[in-house]
Structures are given as structure tokens and as C-alpha cells.
ModelCIF file with pLDDT and N, C-alpha, C, O atoms, coordinates in Angstrom:
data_MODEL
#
_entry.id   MODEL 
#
_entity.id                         1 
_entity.type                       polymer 
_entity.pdbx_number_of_molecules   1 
#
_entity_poly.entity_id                      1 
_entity_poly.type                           'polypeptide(L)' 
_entity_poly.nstd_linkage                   no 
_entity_poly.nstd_monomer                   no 
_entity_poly.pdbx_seq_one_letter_code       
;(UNK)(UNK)(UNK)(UNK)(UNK)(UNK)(UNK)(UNK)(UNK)(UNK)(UNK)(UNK)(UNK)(UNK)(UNK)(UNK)
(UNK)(UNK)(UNK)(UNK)(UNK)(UNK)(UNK)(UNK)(UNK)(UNK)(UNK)(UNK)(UNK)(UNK)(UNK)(UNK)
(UNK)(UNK)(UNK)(UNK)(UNK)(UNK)(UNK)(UNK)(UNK)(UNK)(UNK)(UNK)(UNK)
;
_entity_poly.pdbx_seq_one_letter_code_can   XXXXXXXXXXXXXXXXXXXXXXXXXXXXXXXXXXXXXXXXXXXXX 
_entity_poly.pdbx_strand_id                 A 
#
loop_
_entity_poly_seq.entity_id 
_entity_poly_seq.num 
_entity_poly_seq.mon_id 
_entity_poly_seq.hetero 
1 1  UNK n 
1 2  UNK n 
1 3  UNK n 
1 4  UNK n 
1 5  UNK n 
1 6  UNK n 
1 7  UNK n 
1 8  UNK n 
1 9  UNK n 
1 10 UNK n 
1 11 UNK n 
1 12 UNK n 
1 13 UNK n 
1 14 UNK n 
1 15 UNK n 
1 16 UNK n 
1 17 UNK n 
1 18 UNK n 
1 19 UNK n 
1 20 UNK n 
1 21 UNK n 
1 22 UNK n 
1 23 UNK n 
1 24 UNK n 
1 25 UNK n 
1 26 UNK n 
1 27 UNK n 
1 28 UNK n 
1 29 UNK n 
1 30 UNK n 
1 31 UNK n 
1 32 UNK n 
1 33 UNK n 
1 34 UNK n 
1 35 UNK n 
1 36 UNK n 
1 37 UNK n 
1 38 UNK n 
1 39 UNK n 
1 40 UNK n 
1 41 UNK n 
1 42 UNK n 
1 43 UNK n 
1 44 UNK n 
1 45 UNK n 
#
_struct_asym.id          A 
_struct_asym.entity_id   1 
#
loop_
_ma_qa_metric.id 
_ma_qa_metric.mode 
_ma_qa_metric.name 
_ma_qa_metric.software_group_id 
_ma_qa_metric.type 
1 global pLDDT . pLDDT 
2 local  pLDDT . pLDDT 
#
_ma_qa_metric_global.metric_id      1 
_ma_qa_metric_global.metric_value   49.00 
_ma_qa_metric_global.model_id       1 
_ma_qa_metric_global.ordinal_id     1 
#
loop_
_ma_qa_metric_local.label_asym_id 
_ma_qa_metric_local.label_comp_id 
_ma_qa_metric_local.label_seq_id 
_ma_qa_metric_local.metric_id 
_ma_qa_metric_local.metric_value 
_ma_qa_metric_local.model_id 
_ma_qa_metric_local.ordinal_id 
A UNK 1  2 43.00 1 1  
A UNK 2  2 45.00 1 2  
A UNK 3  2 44.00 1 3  
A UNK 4  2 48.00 1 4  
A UNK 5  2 47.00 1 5  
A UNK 6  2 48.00 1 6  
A UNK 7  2 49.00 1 7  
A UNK 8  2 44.00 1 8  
A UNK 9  2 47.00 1 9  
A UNK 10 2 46.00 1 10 
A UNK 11 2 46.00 1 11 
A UNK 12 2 47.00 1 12 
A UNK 13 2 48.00 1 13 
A UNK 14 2 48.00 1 14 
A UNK 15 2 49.00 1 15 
A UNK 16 2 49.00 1 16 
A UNK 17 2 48.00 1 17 
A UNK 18 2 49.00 1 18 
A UNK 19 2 49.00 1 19 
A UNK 20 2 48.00 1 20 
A UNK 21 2 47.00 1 21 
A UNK 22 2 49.00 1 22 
A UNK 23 2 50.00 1 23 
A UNK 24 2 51.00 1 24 
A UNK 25 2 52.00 1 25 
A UNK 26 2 52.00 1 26 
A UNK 27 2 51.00 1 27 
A UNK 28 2 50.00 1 28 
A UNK 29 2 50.00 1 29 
A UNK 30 2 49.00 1 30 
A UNK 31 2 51.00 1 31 
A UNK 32 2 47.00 1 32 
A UNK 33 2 51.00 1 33 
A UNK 34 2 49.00 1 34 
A UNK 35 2 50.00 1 35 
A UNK 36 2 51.00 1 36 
A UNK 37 2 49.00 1 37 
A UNK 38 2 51.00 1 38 
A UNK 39 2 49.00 1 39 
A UNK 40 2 52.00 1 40 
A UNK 41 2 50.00 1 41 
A UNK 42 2 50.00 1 42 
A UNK 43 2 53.00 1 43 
A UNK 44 2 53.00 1 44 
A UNK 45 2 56.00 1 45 
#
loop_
_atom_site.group_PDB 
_atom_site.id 
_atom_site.type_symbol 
_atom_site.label_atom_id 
_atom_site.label_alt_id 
_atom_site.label_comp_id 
_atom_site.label_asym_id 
_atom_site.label_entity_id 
_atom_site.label_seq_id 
_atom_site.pdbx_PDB_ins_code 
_atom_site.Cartn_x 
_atom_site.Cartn_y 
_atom_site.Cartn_z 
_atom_site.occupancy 
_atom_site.B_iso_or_equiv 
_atom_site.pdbx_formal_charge 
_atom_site.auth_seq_id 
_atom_site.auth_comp_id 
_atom_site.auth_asym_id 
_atom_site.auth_atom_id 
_atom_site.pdbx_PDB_model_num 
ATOM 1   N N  . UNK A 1 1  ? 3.155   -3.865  -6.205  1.00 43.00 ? 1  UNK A N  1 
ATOM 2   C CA . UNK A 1 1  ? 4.379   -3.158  -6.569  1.00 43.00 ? 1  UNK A CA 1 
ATOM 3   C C  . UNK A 1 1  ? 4.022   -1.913  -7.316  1.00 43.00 ? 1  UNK A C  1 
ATOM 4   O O  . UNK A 1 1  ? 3.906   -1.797  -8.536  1.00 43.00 ? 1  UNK A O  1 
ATOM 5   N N  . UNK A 1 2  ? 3.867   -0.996  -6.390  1.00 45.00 ? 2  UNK A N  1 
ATOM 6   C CA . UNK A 1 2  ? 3.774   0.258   -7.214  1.00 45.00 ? 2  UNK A CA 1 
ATOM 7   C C  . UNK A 1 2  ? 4.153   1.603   -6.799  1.00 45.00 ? 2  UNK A C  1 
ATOM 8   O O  . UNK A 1 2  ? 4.672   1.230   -5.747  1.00 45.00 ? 2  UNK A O  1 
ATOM 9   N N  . UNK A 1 3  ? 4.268   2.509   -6.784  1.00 44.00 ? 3  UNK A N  1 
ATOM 10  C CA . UNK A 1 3  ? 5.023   3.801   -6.595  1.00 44.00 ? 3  UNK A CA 1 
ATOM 11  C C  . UNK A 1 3  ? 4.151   4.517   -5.155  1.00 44.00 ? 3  UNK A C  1 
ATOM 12  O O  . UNK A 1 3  ? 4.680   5.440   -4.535  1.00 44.00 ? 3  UNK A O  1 
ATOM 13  N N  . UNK A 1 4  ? 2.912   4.012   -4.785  1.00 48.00 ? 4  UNK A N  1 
ATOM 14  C CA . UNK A 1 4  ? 2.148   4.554   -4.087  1.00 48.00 ? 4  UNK A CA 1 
ATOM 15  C C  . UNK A 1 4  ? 2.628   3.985   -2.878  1.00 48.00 ? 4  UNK A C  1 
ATOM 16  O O  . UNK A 1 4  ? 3.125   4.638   -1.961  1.00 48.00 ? 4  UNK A O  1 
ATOM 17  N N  . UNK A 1 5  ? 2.433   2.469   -2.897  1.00 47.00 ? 5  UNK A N  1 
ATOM 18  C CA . UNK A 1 5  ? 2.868   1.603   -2.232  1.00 47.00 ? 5  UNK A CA 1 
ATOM 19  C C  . UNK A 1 5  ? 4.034   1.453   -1.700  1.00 47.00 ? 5  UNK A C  1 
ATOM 20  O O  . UNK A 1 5  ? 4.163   0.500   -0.930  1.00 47.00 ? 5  UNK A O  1 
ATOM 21  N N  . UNK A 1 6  ? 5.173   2.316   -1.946  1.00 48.00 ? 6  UNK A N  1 
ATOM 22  C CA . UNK A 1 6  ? 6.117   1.781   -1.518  1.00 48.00 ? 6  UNK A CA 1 
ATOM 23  C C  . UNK A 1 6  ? 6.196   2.853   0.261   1.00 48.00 ? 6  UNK A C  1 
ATOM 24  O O  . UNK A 1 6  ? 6.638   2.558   1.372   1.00 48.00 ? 6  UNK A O  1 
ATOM 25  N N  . UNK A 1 7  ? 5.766   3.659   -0.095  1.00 49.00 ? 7  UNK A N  1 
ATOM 26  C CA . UNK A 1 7  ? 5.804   4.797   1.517   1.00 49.00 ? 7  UNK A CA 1 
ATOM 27  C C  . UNK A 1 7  ? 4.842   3.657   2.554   1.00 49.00 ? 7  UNK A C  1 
ATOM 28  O O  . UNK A 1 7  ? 5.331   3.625   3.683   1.00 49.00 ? 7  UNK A O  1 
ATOM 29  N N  . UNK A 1 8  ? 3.684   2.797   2.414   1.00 44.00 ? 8  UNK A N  1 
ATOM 30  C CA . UNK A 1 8  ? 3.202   1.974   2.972   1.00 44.00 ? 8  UNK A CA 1 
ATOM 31  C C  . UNK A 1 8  ? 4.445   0.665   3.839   1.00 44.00 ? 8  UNK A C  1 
ATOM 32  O O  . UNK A 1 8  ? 4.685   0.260   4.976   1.00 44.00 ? 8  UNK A O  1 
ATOM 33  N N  . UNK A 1 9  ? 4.808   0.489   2.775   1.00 47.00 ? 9  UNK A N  1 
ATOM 34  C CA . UNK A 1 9  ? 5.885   -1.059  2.679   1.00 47.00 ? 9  UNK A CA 1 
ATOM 35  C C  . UNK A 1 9  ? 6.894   -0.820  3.410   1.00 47.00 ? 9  UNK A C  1 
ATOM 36  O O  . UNK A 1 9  ? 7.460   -1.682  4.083   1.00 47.00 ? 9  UNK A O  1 
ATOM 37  N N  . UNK A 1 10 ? 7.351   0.847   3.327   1.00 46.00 ? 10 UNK A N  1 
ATOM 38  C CA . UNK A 1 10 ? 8.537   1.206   4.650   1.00 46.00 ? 10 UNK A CA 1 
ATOM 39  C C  . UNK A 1 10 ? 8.027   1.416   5.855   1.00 46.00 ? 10 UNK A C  1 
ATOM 40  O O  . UNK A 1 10 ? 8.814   1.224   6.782   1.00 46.00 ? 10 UNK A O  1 
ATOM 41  N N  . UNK A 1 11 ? 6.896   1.769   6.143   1.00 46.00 ? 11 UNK A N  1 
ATOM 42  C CA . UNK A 1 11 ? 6.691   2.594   7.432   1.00 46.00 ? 11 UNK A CA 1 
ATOM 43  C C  . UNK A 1 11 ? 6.788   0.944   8.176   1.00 46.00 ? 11 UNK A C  1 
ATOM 44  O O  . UNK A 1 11 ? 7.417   0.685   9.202   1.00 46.00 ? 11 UNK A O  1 
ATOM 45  N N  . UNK A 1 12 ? 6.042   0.033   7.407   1.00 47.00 ? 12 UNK A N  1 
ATOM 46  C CA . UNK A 1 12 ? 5.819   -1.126  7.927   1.00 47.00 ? 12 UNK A CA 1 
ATOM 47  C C  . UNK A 1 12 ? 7.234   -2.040  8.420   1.00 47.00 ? 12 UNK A C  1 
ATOM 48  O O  . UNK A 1 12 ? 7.186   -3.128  8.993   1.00 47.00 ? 12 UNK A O  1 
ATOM 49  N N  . UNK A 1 13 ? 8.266   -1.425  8.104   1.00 48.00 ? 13 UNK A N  1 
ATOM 50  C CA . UNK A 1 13 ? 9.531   -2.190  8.348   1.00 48.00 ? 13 UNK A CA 1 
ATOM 51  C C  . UNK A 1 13 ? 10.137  -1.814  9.710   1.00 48.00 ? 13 UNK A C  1 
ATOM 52  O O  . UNK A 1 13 ? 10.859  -2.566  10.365  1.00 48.00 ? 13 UNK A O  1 
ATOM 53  N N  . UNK A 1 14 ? 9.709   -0.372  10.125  1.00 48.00 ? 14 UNK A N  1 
ATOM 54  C CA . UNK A 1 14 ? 10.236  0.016   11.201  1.00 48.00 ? 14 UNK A CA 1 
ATOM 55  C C  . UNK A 1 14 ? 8.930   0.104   12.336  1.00 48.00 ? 14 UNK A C  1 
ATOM 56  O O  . UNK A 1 14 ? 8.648   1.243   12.708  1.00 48.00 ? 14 UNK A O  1 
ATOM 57  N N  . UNK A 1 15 ? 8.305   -0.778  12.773  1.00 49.00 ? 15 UNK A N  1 
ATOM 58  C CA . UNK A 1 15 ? 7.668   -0.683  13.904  1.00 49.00 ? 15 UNK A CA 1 
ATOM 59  C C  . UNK A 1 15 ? 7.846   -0.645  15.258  1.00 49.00 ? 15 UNK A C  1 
ATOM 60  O O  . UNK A 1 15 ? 6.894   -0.913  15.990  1.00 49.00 ? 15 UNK A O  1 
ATOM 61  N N  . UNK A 1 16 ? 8.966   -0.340  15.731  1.00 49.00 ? 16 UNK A N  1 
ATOM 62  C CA . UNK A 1 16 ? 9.175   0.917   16.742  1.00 49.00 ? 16 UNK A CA 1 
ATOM 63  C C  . UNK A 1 16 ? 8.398   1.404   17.318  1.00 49.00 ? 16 UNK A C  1 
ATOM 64  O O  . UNK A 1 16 ? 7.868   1.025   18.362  1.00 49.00 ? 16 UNK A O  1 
ATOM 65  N N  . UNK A 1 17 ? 8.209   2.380   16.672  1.00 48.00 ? 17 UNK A N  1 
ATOM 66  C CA . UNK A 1 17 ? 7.417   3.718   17.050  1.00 48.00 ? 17 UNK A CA 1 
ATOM 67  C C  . UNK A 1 17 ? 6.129   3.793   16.234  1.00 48.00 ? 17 UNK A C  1 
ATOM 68  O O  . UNK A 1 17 ? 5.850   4.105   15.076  1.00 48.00 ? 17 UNK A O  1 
ATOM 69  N N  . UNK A 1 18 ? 5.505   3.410   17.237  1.00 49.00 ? 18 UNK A N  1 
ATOM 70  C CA . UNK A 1 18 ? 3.682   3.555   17.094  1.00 49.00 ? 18 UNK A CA 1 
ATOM 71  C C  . UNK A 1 18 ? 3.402   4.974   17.275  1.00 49.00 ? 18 UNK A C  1 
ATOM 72  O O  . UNK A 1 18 ? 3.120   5.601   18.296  1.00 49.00 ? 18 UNK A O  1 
ATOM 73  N N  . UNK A 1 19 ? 3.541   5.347   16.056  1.00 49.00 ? 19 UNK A N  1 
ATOM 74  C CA . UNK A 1 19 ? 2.384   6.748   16.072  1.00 49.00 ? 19 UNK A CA 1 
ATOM 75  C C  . UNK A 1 19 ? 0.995   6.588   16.013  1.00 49.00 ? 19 UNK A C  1 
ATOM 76  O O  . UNK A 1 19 ? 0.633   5.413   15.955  1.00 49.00 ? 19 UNK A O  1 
ATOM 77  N N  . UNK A 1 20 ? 0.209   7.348   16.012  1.00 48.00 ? 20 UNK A N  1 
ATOM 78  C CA . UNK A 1 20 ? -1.646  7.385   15.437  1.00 48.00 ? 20 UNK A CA 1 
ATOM 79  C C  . UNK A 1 20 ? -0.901  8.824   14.786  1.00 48.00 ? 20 UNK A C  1 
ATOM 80  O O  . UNK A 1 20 ? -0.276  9.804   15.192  1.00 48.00 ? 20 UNK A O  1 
ATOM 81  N N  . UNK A 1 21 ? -1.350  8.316   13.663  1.00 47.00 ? 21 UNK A N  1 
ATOM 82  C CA . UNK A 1 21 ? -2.042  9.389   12.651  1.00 47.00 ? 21 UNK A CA 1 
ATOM 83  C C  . UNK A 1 21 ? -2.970  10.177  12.737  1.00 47.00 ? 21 UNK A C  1 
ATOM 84  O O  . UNK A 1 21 ? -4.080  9.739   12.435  1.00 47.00 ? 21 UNK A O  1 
ATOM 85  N N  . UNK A 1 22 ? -2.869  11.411  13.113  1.00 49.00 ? 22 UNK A N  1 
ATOM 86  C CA . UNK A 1 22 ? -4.216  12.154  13.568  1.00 49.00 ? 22 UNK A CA 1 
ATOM 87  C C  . UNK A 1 22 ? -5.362  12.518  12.418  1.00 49.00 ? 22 UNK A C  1 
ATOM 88  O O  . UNK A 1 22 ? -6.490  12.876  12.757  1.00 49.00 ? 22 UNK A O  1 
ATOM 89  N N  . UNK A 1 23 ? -5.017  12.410  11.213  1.00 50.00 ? 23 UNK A N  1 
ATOM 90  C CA . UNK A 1 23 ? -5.476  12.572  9.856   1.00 50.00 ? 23 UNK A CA 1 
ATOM 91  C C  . UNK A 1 23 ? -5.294  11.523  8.536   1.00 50.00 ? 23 UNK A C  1 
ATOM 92  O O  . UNK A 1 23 ? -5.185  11.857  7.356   1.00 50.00 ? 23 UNK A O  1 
ATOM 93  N N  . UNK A 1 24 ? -5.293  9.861   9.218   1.00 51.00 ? 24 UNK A N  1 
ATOM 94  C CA . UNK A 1 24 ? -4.836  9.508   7.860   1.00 51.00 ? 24 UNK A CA 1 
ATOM 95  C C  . UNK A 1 24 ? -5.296  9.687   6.763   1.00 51.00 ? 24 UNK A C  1 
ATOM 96  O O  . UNK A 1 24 ? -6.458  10.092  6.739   1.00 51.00 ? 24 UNK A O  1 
ATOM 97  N N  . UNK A 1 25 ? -4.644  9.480   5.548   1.00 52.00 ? 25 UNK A N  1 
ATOM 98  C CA . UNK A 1 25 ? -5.202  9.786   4.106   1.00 52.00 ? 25 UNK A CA 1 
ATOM 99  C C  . UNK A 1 25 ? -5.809  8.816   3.767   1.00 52.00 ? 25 UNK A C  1 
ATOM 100 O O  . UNK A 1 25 ? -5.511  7.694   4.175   1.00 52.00 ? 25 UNK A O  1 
ATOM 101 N N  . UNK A 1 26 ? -6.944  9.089   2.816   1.00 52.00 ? 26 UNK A N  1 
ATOM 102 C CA . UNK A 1 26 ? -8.248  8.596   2.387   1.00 52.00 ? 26 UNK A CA 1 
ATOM 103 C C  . UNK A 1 26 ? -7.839  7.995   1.518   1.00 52.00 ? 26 UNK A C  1 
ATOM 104 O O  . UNK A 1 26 ? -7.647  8.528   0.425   1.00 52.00 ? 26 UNK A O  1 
ATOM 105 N N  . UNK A 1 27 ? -7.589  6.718   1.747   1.00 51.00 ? 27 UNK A N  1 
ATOM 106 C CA . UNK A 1 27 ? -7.350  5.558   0.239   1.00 51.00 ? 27 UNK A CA 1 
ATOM 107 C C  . UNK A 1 27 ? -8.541  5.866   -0.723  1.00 51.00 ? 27 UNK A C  1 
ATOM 108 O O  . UNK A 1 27 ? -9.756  5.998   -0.576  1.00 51.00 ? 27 UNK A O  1 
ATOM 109 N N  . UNK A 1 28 ? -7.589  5.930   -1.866  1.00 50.00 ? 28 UNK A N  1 
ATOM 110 C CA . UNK A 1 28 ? -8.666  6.098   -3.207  1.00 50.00 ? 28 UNK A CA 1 
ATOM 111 C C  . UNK A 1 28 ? -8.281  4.849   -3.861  1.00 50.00 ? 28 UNK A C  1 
ATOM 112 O O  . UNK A 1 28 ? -7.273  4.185   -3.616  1.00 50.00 ? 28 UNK A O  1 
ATOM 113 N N  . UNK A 1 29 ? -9.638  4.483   -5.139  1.00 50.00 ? 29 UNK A N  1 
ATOM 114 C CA . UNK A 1 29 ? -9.594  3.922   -5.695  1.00 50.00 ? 29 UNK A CA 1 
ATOM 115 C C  . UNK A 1 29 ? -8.706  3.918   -6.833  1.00 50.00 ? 29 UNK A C  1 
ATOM 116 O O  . UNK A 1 29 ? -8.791  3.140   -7.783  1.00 50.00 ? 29 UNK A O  1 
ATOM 117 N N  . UNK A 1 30 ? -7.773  4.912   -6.669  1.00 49.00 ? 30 UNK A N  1 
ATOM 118 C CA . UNK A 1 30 ? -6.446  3.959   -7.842  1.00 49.00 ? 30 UNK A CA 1 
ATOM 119 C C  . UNK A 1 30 ? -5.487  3.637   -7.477  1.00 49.00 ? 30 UNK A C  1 
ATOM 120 O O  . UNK A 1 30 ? -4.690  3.168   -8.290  1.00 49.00 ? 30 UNK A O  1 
ATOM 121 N N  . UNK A 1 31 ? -5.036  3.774   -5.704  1.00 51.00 ? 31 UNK A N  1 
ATOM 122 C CA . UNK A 1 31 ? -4.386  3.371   -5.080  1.00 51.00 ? 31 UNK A CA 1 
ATOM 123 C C  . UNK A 1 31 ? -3.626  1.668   -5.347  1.00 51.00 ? 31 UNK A C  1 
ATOM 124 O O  . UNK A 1 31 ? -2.479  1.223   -5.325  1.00 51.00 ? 31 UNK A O  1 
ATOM 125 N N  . UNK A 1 32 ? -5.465  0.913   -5.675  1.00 47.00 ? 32 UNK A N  1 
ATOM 126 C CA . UNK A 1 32 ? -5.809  -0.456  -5.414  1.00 47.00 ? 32 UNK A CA 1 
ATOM 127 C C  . UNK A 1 32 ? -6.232  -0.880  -6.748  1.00 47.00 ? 32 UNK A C  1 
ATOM 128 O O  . UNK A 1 32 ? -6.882  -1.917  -6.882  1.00 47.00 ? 32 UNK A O  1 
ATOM 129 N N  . UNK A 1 33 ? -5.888  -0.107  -7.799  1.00 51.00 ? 33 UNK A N  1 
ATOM 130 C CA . UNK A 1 33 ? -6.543  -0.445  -9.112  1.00 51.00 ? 33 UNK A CA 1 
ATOM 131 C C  . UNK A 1 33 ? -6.256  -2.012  -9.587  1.00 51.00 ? 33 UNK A C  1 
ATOM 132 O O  . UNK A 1 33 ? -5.518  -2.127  -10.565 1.00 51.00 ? 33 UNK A O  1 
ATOM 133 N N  . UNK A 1 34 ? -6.560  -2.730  -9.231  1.00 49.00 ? 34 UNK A N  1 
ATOM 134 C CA . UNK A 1 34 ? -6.156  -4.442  -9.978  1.00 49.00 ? 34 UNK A CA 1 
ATOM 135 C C  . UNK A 1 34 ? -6.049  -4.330  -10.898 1.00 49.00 ? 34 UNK A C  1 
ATOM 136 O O  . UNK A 1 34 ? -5.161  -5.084  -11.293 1.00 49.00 ? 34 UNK A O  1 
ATOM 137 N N  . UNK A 1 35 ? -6.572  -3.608  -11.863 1.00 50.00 ? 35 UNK A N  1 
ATOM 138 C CA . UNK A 1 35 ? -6.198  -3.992  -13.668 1.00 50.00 ? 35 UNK A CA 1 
ATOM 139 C C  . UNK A 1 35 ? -5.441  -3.117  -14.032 1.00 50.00 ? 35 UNK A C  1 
ATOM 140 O O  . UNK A 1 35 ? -5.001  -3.343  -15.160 1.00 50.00 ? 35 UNK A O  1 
ATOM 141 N N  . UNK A 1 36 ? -4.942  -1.840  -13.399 1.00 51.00 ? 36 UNK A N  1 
ATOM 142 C CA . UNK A 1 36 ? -3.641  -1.563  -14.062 1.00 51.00 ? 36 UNK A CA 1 
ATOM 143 C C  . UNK A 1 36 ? -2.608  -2.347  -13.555 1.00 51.00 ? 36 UNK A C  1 
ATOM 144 O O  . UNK A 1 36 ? -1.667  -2.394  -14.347 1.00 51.00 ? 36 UNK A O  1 
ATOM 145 N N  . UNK A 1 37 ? -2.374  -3.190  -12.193 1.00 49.00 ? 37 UNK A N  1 
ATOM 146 C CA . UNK A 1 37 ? -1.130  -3.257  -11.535 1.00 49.00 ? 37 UNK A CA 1 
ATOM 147 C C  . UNK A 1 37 ? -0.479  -4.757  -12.059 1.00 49.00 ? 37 UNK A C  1 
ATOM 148 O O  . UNK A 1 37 ? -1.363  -5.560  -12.357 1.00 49.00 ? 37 UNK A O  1 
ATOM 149 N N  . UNK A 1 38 ? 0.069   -4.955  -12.121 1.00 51.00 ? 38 UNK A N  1 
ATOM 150 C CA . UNK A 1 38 ? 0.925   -6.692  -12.955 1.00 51.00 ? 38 UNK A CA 1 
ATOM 151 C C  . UNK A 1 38 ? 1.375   -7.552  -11.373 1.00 51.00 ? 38 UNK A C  1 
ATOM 152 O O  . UNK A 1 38 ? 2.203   -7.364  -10.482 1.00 51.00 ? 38 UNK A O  1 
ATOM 153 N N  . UNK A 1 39 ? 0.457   -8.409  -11.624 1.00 49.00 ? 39 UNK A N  1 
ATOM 154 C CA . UNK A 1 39 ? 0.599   -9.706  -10.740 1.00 49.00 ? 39 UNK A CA 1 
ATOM 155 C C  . UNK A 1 39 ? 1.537   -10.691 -11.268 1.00 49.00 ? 39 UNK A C  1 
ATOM 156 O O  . UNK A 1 39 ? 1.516   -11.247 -12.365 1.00 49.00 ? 39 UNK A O  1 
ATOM 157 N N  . UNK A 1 40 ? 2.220   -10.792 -10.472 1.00 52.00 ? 40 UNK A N  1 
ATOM 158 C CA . UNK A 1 40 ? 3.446   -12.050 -10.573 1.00 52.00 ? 40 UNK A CA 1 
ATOM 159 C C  . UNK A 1 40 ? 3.518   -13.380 -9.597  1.00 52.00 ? 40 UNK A C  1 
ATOM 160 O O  . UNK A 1 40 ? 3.728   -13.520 -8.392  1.00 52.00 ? 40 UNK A O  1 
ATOM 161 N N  . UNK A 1 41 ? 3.137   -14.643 -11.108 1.00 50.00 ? 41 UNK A N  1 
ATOM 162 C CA . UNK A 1 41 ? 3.193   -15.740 -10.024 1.00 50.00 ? 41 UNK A CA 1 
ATOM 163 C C  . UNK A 1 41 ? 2.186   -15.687 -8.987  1.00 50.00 ? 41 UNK A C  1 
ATOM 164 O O  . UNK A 1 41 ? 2.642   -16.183 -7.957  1.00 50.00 ? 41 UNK A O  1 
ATOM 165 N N  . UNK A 1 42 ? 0.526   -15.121 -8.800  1.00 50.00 ? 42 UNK A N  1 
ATOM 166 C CA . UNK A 1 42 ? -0.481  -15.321 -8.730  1.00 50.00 ? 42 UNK A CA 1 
ATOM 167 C C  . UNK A 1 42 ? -1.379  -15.484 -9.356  1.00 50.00 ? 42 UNK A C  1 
ATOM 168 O O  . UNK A 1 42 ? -1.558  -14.785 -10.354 1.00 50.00 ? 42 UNK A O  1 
ATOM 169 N N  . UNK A 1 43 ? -2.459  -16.686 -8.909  1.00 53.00 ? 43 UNK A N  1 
ATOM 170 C CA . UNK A 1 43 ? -4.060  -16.885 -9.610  1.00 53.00 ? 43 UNK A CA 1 
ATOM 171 C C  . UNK A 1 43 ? -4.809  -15.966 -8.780  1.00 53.00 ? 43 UNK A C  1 
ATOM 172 O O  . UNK A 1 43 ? -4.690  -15.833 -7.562  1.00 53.00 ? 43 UNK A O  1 
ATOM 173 N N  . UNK A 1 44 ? -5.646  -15.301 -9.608  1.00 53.00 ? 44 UNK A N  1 
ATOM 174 C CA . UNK A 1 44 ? -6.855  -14.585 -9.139  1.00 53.00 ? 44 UNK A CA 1 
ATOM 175 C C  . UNK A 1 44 ? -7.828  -15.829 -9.461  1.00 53.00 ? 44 UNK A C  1 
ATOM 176 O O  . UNK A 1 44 ? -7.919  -16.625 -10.396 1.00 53.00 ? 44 UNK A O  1 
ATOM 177 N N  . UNK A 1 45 ? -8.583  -15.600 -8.126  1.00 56.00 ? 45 UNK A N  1 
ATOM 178 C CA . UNK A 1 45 ? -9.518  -16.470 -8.111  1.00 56.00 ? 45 UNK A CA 1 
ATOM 179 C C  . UNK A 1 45 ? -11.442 -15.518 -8.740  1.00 56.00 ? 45 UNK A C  1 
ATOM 180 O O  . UNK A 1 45 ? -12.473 -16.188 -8.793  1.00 56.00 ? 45 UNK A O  1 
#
């Protein structure tokens, strides 16, 4: 749940229309930061 994430979480609702991305963007590492983001009602193993 986070502000980056949410343009991900929509595209994924409307699968329709299969584009290719001719350039996708380069996931960075704060995209995916685990210790800033708040887990709810999961164990990390």
C-alpha cells in the first residue's frame, strides 16, 4: 500500500488491452523498500 503502487494495482484491473511497453520504467529500490512500508496481518518469515 503505497502511493507508487497504486498506478501498478490499476493498470492491473483493466486487462483488456495488452499493450508492450516499449520503455518500461526501471524499478528502483524504494519502490520495494520493506522497512519503510507497514504490513498488515502478515508474518515475515
Amino acid at each position: 500500500l503505497s502511493k507508487d503502487n497504486n498506478r501498478v494495482q490499476k493498470k492491473k484491473k483493466h486487462p483488456k488491452k495488452k499493450t508492450k511497453k516499449k520503455n518500461p520504467e526501471p524499478i528502483n529500490d524504494d519502490m520495494f523498500n520493506i522497512d519503510n512500508e507497514i504490513v498488515i496481518g502478515v508474518t515475515v518469515l
